[in-house]
C-alpha atoms as a PDB file:
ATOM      1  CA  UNK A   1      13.347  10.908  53.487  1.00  0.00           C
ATOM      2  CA  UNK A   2      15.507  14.246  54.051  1.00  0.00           C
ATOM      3  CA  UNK A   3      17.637  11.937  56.401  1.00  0.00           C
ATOM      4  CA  UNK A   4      18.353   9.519  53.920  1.00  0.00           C
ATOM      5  CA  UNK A   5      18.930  11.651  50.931  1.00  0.00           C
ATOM      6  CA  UNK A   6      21.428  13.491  53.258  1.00  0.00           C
ATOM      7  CA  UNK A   7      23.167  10.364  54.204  1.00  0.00           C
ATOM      8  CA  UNK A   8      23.343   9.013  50.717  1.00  0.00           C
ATOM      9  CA  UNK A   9      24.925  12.619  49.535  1.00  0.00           C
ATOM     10  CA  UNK A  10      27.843  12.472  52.168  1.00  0.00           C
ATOM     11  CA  UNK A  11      28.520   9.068  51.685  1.00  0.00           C
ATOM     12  CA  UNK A  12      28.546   9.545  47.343  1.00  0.00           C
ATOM     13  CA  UNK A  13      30.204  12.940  47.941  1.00  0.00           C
ATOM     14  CA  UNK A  14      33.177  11.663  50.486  1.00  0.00           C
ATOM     15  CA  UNK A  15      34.436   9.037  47.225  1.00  0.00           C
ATOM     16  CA  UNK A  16      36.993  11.118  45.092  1.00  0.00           C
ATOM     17  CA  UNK A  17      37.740   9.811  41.450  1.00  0.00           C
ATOM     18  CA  UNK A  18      41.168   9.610  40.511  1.00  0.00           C
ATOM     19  CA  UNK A  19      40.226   8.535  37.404  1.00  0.00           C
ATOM     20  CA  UNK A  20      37.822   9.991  35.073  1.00  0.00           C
ATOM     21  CA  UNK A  21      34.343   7.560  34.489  1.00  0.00           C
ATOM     22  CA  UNK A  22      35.207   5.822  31.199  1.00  0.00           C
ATOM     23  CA  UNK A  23      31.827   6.522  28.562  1.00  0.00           C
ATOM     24  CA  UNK A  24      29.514   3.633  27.888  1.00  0.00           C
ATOM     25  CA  UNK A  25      29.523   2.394  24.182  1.00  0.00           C
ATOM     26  CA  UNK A  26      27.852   3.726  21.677  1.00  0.00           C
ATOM     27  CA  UNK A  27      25.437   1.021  21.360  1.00  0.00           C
ATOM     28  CA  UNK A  28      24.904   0.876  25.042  1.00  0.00           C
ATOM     29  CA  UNK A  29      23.811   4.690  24.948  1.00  0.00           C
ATOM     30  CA  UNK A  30      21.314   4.340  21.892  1.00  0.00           C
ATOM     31  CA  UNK A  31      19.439   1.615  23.439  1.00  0.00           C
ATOM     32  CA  UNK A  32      19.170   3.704  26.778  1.00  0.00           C
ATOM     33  CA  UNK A  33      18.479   6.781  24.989  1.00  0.00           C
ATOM     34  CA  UNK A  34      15.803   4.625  22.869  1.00  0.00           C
ATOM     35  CA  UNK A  35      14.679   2.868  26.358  1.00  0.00           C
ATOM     36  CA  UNK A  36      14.086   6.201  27.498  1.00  0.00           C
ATOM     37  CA  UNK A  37      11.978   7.560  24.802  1.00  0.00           C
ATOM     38  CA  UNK A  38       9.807   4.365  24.363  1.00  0.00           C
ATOM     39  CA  UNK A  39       8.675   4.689  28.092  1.00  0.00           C
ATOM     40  CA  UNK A  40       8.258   8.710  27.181  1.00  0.00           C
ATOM     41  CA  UNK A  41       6.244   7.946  24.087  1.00  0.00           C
ATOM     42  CA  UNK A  42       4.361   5.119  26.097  1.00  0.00           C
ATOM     43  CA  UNK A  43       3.003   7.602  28.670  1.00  0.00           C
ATOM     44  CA  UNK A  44       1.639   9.971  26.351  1.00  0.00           C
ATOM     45  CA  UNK A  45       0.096   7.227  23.804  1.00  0.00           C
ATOM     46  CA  UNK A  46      -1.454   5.528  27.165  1.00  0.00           C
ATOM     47  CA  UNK A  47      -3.039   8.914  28.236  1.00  0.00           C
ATOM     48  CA  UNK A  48      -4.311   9.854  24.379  1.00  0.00           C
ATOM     49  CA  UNK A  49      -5.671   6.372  24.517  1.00  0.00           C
ATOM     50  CA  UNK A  50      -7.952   6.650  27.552  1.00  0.00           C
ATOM     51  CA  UNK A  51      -8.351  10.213  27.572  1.00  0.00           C
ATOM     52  CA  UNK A  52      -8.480  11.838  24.350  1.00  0.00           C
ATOM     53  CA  UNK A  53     -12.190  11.627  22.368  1.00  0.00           C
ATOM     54  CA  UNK A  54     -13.229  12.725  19.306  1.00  0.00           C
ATOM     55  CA  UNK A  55     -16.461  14.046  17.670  1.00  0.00           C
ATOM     56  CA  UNK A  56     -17.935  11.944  14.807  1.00  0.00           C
ATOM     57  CA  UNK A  57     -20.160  13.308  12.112  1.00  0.00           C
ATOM     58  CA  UNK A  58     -22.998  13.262  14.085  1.00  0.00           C
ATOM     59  CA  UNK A  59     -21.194  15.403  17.455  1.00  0.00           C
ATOM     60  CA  UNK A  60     -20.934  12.799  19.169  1.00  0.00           C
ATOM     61  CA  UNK A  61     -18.076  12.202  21.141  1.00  0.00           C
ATOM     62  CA  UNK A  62     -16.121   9.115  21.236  1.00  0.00           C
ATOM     63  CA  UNK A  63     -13.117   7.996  23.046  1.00  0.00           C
ATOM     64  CA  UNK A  64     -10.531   6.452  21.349  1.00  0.00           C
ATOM     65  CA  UNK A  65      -9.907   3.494  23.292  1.00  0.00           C
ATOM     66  CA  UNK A  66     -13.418   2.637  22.482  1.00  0.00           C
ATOM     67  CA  UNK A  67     -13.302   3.429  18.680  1.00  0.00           C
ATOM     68  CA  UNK A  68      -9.907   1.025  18.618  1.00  0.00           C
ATOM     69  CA  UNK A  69     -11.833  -1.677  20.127  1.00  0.00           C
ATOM     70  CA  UNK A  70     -14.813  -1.342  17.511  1.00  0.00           C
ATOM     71  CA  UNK A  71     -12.020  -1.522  15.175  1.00  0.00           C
ATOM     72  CA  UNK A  72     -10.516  -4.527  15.986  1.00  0.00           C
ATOM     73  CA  UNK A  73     -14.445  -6.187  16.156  1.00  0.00           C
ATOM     74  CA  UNK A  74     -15.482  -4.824  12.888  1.00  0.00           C
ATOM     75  CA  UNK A  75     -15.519  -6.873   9.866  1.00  0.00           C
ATOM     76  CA  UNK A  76     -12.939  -4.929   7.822  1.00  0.00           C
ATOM     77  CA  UNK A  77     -10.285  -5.555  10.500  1.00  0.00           C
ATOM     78  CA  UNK A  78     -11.194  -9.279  10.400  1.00  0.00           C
ATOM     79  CA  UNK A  79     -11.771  -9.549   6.442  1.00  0.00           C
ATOM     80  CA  UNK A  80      -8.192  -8.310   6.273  1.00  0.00           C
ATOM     81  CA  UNK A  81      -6.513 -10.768   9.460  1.00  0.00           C
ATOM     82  CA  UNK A  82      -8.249 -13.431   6.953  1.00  0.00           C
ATOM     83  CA  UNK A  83      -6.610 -12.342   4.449  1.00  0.00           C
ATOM     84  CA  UNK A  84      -3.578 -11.915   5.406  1.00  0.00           C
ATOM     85  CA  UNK A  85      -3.450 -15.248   7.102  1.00  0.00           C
ATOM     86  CA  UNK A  86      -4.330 -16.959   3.692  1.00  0.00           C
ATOM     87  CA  UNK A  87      -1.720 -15.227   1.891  1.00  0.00           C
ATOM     88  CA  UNK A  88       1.014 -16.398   4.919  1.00  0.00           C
ATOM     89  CA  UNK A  89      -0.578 -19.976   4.056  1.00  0.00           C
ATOM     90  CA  UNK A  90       0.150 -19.357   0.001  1.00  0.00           C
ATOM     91  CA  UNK A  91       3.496 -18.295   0.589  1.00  0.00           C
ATOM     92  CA  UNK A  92       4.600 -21.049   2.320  1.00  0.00           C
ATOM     93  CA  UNK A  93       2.988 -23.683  -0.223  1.00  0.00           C
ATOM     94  CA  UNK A  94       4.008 -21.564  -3.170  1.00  0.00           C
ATOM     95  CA  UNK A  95       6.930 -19.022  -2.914  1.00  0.00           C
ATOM     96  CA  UNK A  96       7.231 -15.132  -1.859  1.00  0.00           C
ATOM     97  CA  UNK A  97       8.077 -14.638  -5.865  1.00  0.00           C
ATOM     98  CA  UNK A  98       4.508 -16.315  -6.777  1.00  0.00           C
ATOM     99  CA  UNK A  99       3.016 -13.942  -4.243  1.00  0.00           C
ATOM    100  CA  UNK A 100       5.081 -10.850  -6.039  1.00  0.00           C
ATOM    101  CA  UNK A 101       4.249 -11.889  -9.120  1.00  0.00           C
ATOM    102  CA  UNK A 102       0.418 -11.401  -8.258  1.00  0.00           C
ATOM    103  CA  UNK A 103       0.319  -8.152  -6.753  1.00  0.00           C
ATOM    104  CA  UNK A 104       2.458  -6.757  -9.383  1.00  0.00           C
ATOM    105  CA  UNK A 105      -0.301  -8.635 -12.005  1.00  0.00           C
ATOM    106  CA  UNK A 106      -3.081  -7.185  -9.699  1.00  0.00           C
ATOM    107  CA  UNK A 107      -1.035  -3.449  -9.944  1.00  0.00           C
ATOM    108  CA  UNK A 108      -1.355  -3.782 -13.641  1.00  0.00           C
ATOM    109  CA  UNK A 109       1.730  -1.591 -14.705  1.00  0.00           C
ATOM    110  CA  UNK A 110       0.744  -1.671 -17.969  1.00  0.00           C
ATOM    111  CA  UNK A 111      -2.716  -0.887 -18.233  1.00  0.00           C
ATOM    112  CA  UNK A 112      -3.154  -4.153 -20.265  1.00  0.00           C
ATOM    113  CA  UNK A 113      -6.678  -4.847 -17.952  1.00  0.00           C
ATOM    114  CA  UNK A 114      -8.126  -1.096 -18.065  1.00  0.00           C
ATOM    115  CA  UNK A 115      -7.502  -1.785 -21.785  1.00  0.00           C
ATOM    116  CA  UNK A 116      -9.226  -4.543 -22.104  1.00  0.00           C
ATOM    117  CA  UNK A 117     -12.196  -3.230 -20.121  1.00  0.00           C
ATOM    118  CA  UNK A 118     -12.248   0.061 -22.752  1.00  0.00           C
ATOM    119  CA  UNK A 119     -12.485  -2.095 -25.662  1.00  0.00           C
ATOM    120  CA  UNK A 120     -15.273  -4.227 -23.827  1.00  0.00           C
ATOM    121  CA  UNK A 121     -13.063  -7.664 -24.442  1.00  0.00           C
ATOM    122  CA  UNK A 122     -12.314 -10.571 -22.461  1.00  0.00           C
ATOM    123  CA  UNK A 123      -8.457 -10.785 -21.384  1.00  0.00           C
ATOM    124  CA  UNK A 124      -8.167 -14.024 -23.582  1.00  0.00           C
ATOM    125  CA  UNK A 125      -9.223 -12.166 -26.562  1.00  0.00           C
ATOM    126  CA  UNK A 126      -6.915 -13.162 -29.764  1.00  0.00           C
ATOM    127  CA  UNK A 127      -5.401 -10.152 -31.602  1.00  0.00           C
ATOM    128  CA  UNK A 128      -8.106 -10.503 -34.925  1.00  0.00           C
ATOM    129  CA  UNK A 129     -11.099 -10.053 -32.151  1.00  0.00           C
ATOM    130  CA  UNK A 130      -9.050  -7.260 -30.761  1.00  0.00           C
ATOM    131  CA  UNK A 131      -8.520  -5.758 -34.203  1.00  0.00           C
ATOM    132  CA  UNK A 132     -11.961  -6.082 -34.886  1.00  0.00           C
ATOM    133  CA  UNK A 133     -13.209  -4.477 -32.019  1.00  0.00           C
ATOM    134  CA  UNK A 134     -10.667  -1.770 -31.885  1.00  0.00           C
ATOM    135  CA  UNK A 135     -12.240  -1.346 -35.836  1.00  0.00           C
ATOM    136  CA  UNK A 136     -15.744  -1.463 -34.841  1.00  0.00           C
ATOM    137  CA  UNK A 137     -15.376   1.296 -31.695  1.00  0.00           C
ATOM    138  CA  UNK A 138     -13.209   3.672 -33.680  1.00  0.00           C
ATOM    139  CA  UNK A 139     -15.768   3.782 -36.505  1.00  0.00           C
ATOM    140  CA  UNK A 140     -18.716   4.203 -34.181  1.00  0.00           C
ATOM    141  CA  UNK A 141     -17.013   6.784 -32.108  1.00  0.00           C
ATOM    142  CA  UNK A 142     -15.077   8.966 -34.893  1.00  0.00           C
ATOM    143  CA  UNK A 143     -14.848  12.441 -34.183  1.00  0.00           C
ATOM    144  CA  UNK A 144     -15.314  13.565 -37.779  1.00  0.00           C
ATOM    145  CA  UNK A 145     -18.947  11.728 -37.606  1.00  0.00           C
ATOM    146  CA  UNK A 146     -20.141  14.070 -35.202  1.00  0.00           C
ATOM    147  CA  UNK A 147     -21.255  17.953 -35.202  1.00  0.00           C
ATOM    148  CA  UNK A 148     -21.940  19.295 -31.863  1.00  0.00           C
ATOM    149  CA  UNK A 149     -18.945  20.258 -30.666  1.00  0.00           C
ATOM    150  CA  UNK A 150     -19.268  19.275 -27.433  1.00  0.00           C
ATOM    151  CA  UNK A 151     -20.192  15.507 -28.602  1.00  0.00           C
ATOM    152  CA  UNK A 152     -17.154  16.185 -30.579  1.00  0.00           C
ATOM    153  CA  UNK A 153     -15.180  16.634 -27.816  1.00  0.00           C
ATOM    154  CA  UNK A 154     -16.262  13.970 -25.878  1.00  0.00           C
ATOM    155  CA  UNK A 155     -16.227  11.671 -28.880  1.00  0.00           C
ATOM    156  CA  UNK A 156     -12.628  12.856 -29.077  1.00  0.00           C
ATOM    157  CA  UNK A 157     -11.901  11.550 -25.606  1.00  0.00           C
ATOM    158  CA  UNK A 158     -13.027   8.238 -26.249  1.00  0.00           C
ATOM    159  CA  UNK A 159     -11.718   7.763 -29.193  1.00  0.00           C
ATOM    160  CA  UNK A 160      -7.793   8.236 -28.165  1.00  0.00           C
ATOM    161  CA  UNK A 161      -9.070   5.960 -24.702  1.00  0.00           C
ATOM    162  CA  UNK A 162      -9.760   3.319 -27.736  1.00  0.00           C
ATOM    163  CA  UNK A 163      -6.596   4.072 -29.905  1.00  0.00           C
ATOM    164  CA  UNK A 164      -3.999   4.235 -26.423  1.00  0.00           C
ATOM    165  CA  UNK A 165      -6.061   0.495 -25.066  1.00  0.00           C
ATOM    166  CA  UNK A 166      -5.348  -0.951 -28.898  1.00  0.00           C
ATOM    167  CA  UNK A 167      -1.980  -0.198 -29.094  1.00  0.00           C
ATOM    168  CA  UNK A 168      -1.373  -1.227 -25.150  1.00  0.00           C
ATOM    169  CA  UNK A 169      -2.765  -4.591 -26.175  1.00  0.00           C
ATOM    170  CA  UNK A 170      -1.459  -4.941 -29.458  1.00  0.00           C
ATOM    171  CA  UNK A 171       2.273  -4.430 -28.243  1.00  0.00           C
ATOM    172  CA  UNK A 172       1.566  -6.406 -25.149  1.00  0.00           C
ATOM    173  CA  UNK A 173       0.293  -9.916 -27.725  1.00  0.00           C
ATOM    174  CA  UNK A 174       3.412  -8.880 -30.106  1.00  0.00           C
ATOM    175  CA  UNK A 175       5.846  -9.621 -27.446  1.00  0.00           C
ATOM    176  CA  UNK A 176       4.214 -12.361 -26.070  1.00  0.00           C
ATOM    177  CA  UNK A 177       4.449 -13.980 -29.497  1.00  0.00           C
ATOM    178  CA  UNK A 178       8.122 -13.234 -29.812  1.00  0.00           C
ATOM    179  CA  UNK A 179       8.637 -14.224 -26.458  1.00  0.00           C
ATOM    180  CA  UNK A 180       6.970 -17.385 -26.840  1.00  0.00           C
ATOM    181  CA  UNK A 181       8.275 -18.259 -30.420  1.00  0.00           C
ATOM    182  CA  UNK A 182      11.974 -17.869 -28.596  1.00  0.00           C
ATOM    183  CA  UNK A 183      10.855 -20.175 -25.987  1.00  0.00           C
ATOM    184  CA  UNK A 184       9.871 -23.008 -28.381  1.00  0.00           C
ATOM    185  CA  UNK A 185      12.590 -22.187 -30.984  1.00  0.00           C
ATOM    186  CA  UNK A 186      15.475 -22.838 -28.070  1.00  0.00           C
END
């Protein structure tokens, strides 16, 4: 080995350069540099993975490589893959915007379900039964009708939850009757 690495020195080392090495591109030196630290970060995820352990709740230590595994087995990971699969198969029958358009109905930005669930209504309640109810809870829980005053407070509470999920609703059905009267109007 000494012999060779001796040889290969004179022989690089004998080669003068009249001109100096032009530089790689730009490009070319991020992907080696990136090369270079995937293969670094490879080596030290590989020996985490089938080295490192951790203690549960119990103190029982587990390696990681196994605890991935039970991961990938358990019926979480597999609920979701599902999942996920069946939304890939409604987005290509129906649209990435129909897909959008249900998480950001599932997000509820405007509180309109929470509302609905603090005046105890269905979601295709008209605005009377919604005026009725909203009636009906605010009566019941009043905070001038009670005298403790920590009922009071709490009675308080719950009756601005009632008043905020009324008037979320009640502007939510106005402009979705001026939206759809300028929908049938055109």
């Amino acid at each position: 080995m000494t012999f060779v690495s001796a040889l290969a020195f004179d022989i690089k080392s004998k080669r003068w350069r009249r001109k100096p090495k032009q530089q790689k591109s730009l490009l070319k030196r991020i992907m080696v540099l990136s090369l270079c630290g995937m293969l670094y970060l490879s080596l030290w995820g590989s020996y985490f993975c089938f080295n490192a352990k951790f203690t549960d709740s119990e103190g029982e230590e587990i390696k990681i490589s196994e605890a991935v595994h039970h991961f990938f087995t358990s019926p979480l990971w597999t609920d979701l893959k599902q999942s996920l699969y069946d939304t890939w198969k409604y987005a290509q029958h129906h649209g990435w915007y129909e897909i959008w358009k249900q998480l950001v109905d599932l997000s509820d930005p405007h509180g309109e379900q929470n509302a609905y669930k603090v005046l105890g209504i269905s979601s295709g309640a008209s605005q009377q039964e919604i005026t009725a109810k909203w009636r009906a809870l605010s009566r019941e829980f009043h905070p001038d009708k009670t005298t403790d005053p920590a009922l009071k407070e709490v009675a308080q509470e719950k009756f601005m939850e009632i008043q905020q999920a009324y008037e979320i609703l009640s502007n939510i059905k106005h402009k979705r009757n001026r939206r759809n009267k300028k929908f049938t109007a055109d």
